[in-house]
N, C-alpha and C. Protein backbone atom coordinates (compact mmCIF):
# COMPACT_ATOMS: atom_id res chain seq x y z
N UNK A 1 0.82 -1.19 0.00
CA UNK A 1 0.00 0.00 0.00
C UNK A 1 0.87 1.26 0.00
N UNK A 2 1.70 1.50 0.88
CA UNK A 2 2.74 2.55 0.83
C UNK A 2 3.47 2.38 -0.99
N UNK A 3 4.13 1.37 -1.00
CA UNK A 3 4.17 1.84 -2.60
C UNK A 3 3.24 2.08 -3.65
N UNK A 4 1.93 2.09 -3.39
CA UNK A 4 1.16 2.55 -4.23
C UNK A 4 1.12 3.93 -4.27
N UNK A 5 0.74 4.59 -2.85
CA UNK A 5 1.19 5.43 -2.76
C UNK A 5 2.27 6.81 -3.54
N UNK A 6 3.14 6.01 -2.82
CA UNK A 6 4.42 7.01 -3.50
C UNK A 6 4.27 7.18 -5.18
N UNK A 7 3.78 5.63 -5.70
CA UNK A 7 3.72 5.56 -7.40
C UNK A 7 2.56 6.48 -7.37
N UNK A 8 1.66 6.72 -6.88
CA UNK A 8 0.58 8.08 -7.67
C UNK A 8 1.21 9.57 -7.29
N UNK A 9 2.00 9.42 -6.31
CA UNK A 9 2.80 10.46 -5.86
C UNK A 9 3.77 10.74 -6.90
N UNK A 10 3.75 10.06 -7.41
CA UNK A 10 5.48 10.07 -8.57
C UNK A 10 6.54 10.13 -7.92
N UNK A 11 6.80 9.60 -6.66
CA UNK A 11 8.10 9.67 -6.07
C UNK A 11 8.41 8.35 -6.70
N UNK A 12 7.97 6.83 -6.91
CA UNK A 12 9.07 6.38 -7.61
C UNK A 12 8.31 6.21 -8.71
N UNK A 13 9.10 5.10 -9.72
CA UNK A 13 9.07 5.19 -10.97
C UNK A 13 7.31 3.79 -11.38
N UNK A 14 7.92 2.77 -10.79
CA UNK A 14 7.39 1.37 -10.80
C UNK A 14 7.62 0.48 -9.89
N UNK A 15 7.12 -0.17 -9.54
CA UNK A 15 6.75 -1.04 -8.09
C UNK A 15 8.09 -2.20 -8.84
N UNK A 16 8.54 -2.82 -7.90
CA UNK A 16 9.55 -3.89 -8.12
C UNK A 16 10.92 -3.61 -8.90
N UNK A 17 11.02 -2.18 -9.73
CA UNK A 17 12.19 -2.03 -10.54
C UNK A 17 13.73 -1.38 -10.27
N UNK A 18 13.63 -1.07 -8.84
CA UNK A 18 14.53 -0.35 -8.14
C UNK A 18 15.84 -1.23 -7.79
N UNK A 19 15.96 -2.62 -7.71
CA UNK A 19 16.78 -3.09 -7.50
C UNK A 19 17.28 -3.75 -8.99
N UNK A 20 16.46 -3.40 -10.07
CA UNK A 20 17.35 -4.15 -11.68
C UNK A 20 17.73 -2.86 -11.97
N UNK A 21 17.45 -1.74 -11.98
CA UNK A 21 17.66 -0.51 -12.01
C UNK A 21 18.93 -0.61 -11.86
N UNK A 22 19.03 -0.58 -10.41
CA UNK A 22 20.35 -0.29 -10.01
C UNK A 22 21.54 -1.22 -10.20
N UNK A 23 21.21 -2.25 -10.56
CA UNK A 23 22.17 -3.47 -10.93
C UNK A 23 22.33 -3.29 -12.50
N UNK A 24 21.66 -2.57 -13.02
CA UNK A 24 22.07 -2.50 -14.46
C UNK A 24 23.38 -1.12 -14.64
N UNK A 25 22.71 -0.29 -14.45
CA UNK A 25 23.66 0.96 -13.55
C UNK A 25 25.00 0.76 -13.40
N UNK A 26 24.58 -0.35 -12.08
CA UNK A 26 26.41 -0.34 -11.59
C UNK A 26 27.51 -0.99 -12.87
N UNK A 27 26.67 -2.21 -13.61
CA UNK A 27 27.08 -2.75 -14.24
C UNK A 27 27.56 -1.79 -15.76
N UNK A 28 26.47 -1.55 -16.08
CA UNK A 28 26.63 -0.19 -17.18
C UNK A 28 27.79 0.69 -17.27
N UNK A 29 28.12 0.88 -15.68
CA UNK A 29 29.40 1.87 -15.22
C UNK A 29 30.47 1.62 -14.97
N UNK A 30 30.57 -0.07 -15.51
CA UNK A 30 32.09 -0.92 -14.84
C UNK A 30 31.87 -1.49 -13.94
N UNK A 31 31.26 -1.03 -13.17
CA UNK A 31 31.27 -1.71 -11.63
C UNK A 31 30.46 -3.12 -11.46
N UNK A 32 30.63 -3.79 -10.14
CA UNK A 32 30.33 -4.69 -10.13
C UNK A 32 28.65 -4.81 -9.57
N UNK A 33 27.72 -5.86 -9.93
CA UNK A 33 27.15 -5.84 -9.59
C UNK A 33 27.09 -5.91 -8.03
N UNK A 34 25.63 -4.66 -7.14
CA UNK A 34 25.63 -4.80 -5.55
C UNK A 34 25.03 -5.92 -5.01
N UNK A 35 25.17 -6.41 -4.09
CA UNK A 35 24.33 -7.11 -3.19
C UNK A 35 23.27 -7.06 -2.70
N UNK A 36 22.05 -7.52 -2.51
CA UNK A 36 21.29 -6.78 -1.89
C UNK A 36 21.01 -8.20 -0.94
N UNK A 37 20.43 -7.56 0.86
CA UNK A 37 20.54 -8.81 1.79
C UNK A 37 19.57 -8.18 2.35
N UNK A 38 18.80 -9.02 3.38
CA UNK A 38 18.03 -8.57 4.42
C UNK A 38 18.89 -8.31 5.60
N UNK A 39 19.08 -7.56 6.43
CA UNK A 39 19.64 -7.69 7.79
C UNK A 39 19.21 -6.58 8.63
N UNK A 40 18.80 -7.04 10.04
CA UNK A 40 18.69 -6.25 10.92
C UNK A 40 17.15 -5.87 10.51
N UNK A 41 16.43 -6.84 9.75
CA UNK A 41 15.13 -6.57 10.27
C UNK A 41 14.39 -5.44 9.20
N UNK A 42 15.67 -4.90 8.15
CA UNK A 42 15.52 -3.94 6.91
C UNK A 42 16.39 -4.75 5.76
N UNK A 43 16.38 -3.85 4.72
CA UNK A 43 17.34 -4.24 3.68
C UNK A 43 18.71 -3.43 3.35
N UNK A 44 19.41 -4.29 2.93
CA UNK A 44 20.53 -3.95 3.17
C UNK A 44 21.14 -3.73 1.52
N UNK A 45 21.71 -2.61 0.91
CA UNK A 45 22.63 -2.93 -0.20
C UNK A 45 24.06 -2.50 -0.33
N UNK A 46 24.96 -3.60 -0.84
CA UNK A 46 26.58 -3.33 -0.90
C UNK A 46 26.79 -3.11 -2.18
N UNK A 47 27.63 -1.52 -2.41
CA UNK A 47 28.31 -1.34 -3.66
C UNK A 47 29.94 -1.76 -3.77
N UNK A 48 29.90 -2.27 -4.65
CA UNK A 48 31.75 -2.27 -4.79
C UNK A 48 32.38 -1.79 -5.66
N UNK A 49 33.15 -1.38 -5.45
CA UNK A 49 33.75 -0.76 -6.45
C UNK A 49 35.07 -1.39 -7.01
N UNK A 50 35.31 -2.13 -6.26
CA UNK A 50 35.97 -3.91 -6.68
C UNK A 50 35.39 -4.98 -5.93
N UNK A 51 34.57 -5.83 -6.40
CA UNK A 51 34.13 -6.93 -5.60
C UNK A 51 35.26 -8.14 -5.72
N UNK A 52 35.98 -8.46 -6.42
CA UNK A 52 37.42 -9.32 -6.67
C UNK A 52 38.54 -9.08 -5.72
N UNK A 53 38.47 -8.59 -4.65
CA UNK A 53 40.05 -8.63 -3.44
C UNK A 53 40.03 -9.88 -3.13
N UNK A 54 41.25 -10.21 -2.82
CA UNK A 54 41.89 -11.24 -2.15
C UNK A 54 40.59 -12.37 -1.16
N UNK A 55 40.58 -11.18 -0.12
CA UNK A 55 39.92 -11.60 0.64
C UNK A 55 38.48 -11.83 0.38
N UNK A 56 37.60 -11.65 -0.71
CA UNK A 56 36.52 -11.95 -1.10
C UNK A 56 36.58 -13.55 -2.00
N UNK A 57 37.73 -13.26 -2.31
CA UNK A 57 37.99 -14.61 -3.21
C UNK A 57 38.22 -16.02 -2.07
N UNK A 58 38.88 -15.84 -1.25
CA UNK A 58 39.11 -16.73 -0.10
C UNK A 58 37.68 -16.95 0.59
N UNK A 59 36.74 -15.92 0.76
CA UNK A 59 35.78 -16.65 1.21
C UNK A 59 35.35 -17.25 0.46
N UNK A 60 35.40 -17.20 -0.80
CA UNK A 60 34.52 -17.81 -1.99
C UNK A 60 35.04 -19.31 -1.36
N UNK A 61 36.45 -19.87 -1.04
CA UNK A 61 36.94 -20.73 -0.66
C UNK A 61 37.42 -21.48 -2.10
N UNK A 62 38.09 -20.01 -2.46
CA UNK A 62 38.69 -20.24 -4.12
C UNK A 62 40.44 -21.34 -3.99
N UNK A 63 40.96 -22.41 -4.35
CA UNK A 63 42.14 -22.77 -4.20
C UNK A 63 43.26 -21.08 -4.70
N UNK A 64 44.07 -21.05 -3.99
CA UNK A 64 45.15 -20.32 -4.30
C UNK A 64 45.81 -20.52 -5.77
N UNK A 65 45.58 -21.29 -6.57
CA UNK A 65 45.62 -21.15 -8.24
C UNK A 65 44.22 -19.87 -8.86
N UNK A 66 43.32 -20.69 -8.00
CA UNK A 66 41.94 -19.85 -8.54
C UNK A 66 42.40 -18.27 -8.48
N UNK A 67 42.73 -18.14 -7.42
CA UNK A 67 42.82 -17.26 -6.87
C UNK A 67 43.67 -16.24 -7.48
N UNK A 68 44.50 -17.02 -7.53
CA UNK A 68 46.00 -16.16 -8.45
C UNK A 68 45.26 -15.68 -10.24
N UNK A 69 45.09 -16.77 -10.62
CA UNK A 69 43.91 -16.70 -11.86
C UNK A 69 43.24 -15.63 -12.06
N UNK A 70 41.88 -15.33 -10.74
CA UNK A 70 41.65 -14.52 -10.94
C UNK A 70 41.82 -12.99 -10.78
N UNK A 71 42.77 -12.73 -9.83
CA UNK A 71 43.38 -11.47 -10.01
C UNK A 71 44.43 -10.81 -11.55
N UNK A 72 44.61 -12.38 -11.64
CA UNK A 72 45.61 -11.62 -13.09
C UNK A 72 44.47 -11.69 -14.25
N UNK A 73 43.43 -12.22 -14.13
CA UNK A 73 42.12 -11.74 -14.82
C UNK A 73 41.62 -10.36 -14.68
N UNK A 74 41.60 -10.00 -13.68
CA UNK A 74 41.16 -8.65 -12.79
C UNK A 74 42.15 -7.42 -13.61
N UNK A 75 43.43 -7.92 -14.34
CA UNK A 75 44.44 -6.68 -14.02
C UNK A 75 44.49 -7.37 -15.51
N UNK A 76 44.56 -8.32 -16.52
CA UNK A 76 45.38 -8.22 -17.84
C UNK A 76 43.63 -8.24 -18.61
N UNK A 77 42.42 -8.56 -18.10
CA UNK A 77 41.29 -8.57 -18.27
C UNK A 77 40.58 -9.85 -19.07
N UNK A 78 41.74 -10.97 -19.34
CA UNK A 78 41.22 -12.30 -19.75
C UNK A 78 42.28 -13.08 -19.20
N UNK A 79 42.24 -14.27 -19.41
CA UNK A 79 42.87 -15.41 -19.40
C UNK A 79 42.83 -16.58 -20.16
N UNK A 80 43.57 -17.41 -21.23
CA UNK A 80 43.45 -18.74 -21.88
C UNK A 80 43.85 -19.67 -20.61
N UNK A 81 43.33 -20.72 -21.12
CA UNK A 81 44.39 -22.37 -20.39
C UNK A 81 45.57 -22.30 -20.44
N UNK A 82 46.06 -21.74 -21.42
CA UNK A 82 47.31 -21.96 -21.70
C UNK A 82 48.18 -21.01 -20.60
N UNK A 83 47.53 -19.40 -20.88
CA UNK A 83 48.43 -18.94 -19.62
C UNK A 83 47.95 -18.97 -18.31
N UNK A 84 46.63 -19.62 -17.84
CA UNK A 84 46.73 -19.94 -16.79
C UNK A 84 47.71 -21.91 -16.35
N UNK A 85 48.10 -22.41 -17.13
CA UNK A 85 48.93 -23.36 -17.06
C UNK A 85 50.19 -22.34 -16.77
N UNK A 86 50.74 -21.99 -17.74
CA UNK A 86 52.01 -21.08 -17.01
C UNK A 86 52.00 -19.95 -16.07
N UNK A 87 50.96 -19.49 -15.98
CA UNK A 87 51.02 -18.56 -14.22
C UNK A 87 50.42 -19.59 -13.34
N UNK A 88 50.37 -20.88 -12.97
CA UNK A 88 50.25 -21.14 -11.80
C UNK A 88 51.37 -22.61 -11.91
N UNK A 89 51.94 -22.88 -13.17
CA UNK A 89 52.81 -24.12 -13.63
C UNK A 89 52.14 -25.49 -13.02
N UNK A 90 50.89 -25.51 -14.04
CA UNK A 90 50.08 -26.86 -13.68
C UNK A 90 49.44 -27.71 -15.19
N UNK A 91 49.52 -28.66 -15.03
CA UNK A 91 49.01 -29.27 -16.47
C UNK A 91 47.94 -28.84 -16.91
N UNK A 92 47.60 -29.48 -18.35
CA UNK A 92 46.22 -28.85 -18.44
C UNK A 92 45.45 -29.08 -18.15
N UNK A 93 45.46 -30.87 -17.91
CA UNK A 93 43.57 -31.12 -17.26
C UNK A 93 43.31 -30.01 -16.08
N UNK A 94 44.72 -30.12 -14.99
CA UNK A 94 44.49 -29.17 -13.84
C UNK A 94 43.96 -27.80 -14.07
N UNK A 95 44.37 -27.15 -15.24
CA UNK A 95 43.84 -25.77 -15.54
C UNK A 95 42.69 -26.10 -16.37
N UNK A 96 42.24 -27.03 -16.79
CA UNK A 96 40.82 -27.22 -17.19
C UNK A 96 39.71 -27.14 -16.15
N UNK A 97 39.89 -28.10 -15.10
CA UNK A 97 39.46 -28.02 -13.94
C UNK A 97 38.88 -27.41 -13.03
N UNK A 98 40.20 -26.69 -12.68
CA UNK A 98 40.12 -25.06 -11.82
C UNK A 98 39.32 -23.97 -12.85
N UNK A 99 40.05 -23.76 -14.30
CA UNK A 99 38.73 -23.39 -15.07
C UNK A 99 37.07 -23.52 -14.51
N UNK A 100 37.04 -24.69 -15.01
CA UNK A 100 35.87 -25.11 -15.26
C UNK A 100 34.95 -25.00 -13.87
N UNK A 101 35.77 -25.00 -12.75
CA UNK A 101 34.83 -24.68 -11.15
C UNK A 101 34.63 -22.98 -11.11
N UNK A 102 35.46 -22.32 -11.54
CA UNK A 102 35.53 -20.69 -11.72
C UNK A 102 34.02 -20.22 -12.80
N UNK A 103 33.97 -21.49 -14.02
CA UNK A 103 32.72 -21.24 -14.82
C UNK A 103 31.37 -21.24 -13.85
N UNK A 104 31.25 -22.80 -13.09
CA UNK A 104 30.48 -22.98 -12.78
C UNK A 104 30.14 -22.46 -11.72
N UNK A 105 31.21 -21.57 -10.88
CA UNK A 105 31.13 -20.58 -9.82
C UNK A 105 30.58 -19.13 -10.36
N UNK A 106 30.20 -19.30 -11.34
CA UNK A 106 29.82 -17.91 -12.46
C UNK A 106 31.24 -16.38 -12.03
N UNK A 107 32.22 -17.03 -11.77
CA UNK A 107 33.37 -16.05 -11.58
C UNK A 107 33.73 -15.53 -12.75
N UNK A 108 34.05 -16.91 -13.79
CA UNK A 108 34.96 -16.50 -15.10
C UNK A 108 33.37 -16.60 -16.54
N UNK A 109 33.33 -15.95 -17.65
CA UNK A 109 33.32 -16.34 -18.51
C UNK A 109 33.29 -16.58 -19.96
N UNK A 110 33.27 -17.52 -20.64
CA UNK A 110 34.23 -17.97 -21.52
C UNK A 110 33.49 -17.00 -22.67
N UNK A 111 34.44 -16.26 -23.09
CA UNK A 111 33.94 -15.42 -24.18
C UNK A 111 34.45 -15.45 -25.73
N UNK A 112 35.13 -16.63 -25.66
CA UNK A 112 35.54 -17.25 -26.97
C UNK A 112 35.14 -18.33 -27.48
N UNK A 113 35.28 -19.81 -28.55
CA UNK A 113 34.46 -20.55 -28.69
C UNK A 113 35.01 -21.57 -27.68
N UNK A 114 34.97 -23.15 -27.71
CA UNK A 114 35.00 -23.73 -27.03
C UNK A 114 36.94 -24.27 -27.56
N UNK A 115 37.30 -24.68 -26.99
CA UNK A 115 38.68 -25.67 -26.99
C UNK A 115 39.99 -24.31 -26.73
N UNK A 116 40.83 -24.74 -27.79
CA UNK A 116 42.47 -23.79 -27.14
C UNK A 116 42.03 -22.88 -27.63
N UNK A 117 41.04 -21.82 -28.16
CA UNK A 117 40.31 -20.66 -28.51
C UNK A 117 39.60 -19.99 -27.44
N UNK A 118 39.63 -20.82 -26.62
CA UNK A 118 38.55 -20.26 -24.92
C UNK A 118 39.28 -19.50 -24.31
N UNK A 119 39.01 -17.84 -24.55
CA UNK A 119 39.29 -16.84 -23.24
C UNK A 119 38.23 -16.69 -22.07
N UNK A 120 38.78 -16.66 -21.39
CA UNK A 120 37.89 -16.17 -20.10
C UNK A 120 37.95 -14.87 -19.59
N UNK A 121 36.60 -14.34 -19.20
CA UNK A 121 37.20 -13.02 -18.40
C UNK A 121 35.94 -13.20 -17.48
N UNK A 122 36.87 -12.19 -16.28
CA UNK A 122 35.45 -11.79 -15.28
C UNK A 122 33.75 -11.82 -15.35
N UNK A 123 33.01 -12.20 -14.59
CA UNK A 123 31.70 -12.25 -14.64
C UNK A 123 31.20 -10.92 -13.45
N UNK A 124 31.23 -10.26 -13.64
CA UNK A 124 30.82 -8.59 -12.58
C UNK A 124 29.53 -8.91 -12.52
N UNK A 125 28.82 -9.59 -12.81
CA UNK A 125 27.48 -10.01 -12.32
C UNK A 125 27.29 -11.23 -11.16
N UNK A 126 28.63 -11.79 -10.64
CA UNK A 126 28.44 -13.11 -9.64
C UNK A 126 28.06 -12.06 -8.73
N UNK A 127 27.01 -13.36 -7.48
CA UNK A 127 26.44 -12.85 -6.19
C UNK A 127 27.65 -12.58 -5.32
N UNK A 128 26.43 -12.49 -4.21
CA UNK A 128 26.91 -12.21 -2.91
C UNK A 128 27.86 -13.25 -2.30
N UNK A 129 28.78 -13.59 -1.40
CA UNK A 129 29.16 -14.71 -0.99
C UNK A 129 27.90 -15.55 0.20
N UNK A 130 27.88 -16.89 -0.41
CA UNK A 130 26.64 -17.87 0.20
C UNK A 130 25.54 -17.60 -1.08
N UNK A 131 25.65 -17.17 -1.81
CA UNK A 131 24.39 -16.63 -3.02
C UNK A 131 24.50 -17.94 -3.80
């Protein structure tokens, strides 16, 4: 009822669109997509303006290859198999692998076709950590 309200008021725009709004936005602008959580009984939203530190990646409970991976994703803005085999000096199934949990973690993705043609880059749309 209160948002009906405000919508004949014209204070907002449309009932439900305030949070794709703003996730398109951040995204639109580089940035990463925010969080949005319940806590404390209200709602809660986190902007980042790097969601990829160290320490976000460790909670992810990323292996320290992943990890390394994805920061030099973060800073050269892709990655093949191939040079993630030589920045972490691991075979390839292993960098297929670790790949392939980073895909399905919606961290990395693959923006080339499939086989030794597969770059990867950042996904600025993964959740929250526990999402």
């Amino acid at each position: 009822m209160i948002c009906n309200v405000f919508y004949k008021a014209n204070l907002i725009e449309s009932w439900g669109r305030g949070t794709v709004k703003i996730t398109e936005n951040c995204l639109a602008g580089g940035l990463p997509a925010p969080d949005f959580h319940e806590a404390f009984g209200g709602f809660e939203v986190v902007f980042y303006q790097d969601k990829f530190t160290e320490k976000y990646l460790r909670e992810l409970g990323l292996n320290e290859r992943q990890i390394k991976a994805v920061l030099y994703v973060k800073e050269k803005g892709k990655i093949t198999n191939s040079e993630y085999q030589a920045l972490n000096d691991v075979s390839k199934p292993t960098a297929t692998r670790d790949i392939q949990d980073l895909e399905e973690r919606k961290m990395l993705i693959n923006r080339g076709s499939k086989g030794s043609s597969s770059v990867y880059e950042l996904n600025n749309t993964v959740g929250s950590v526990g999402s």
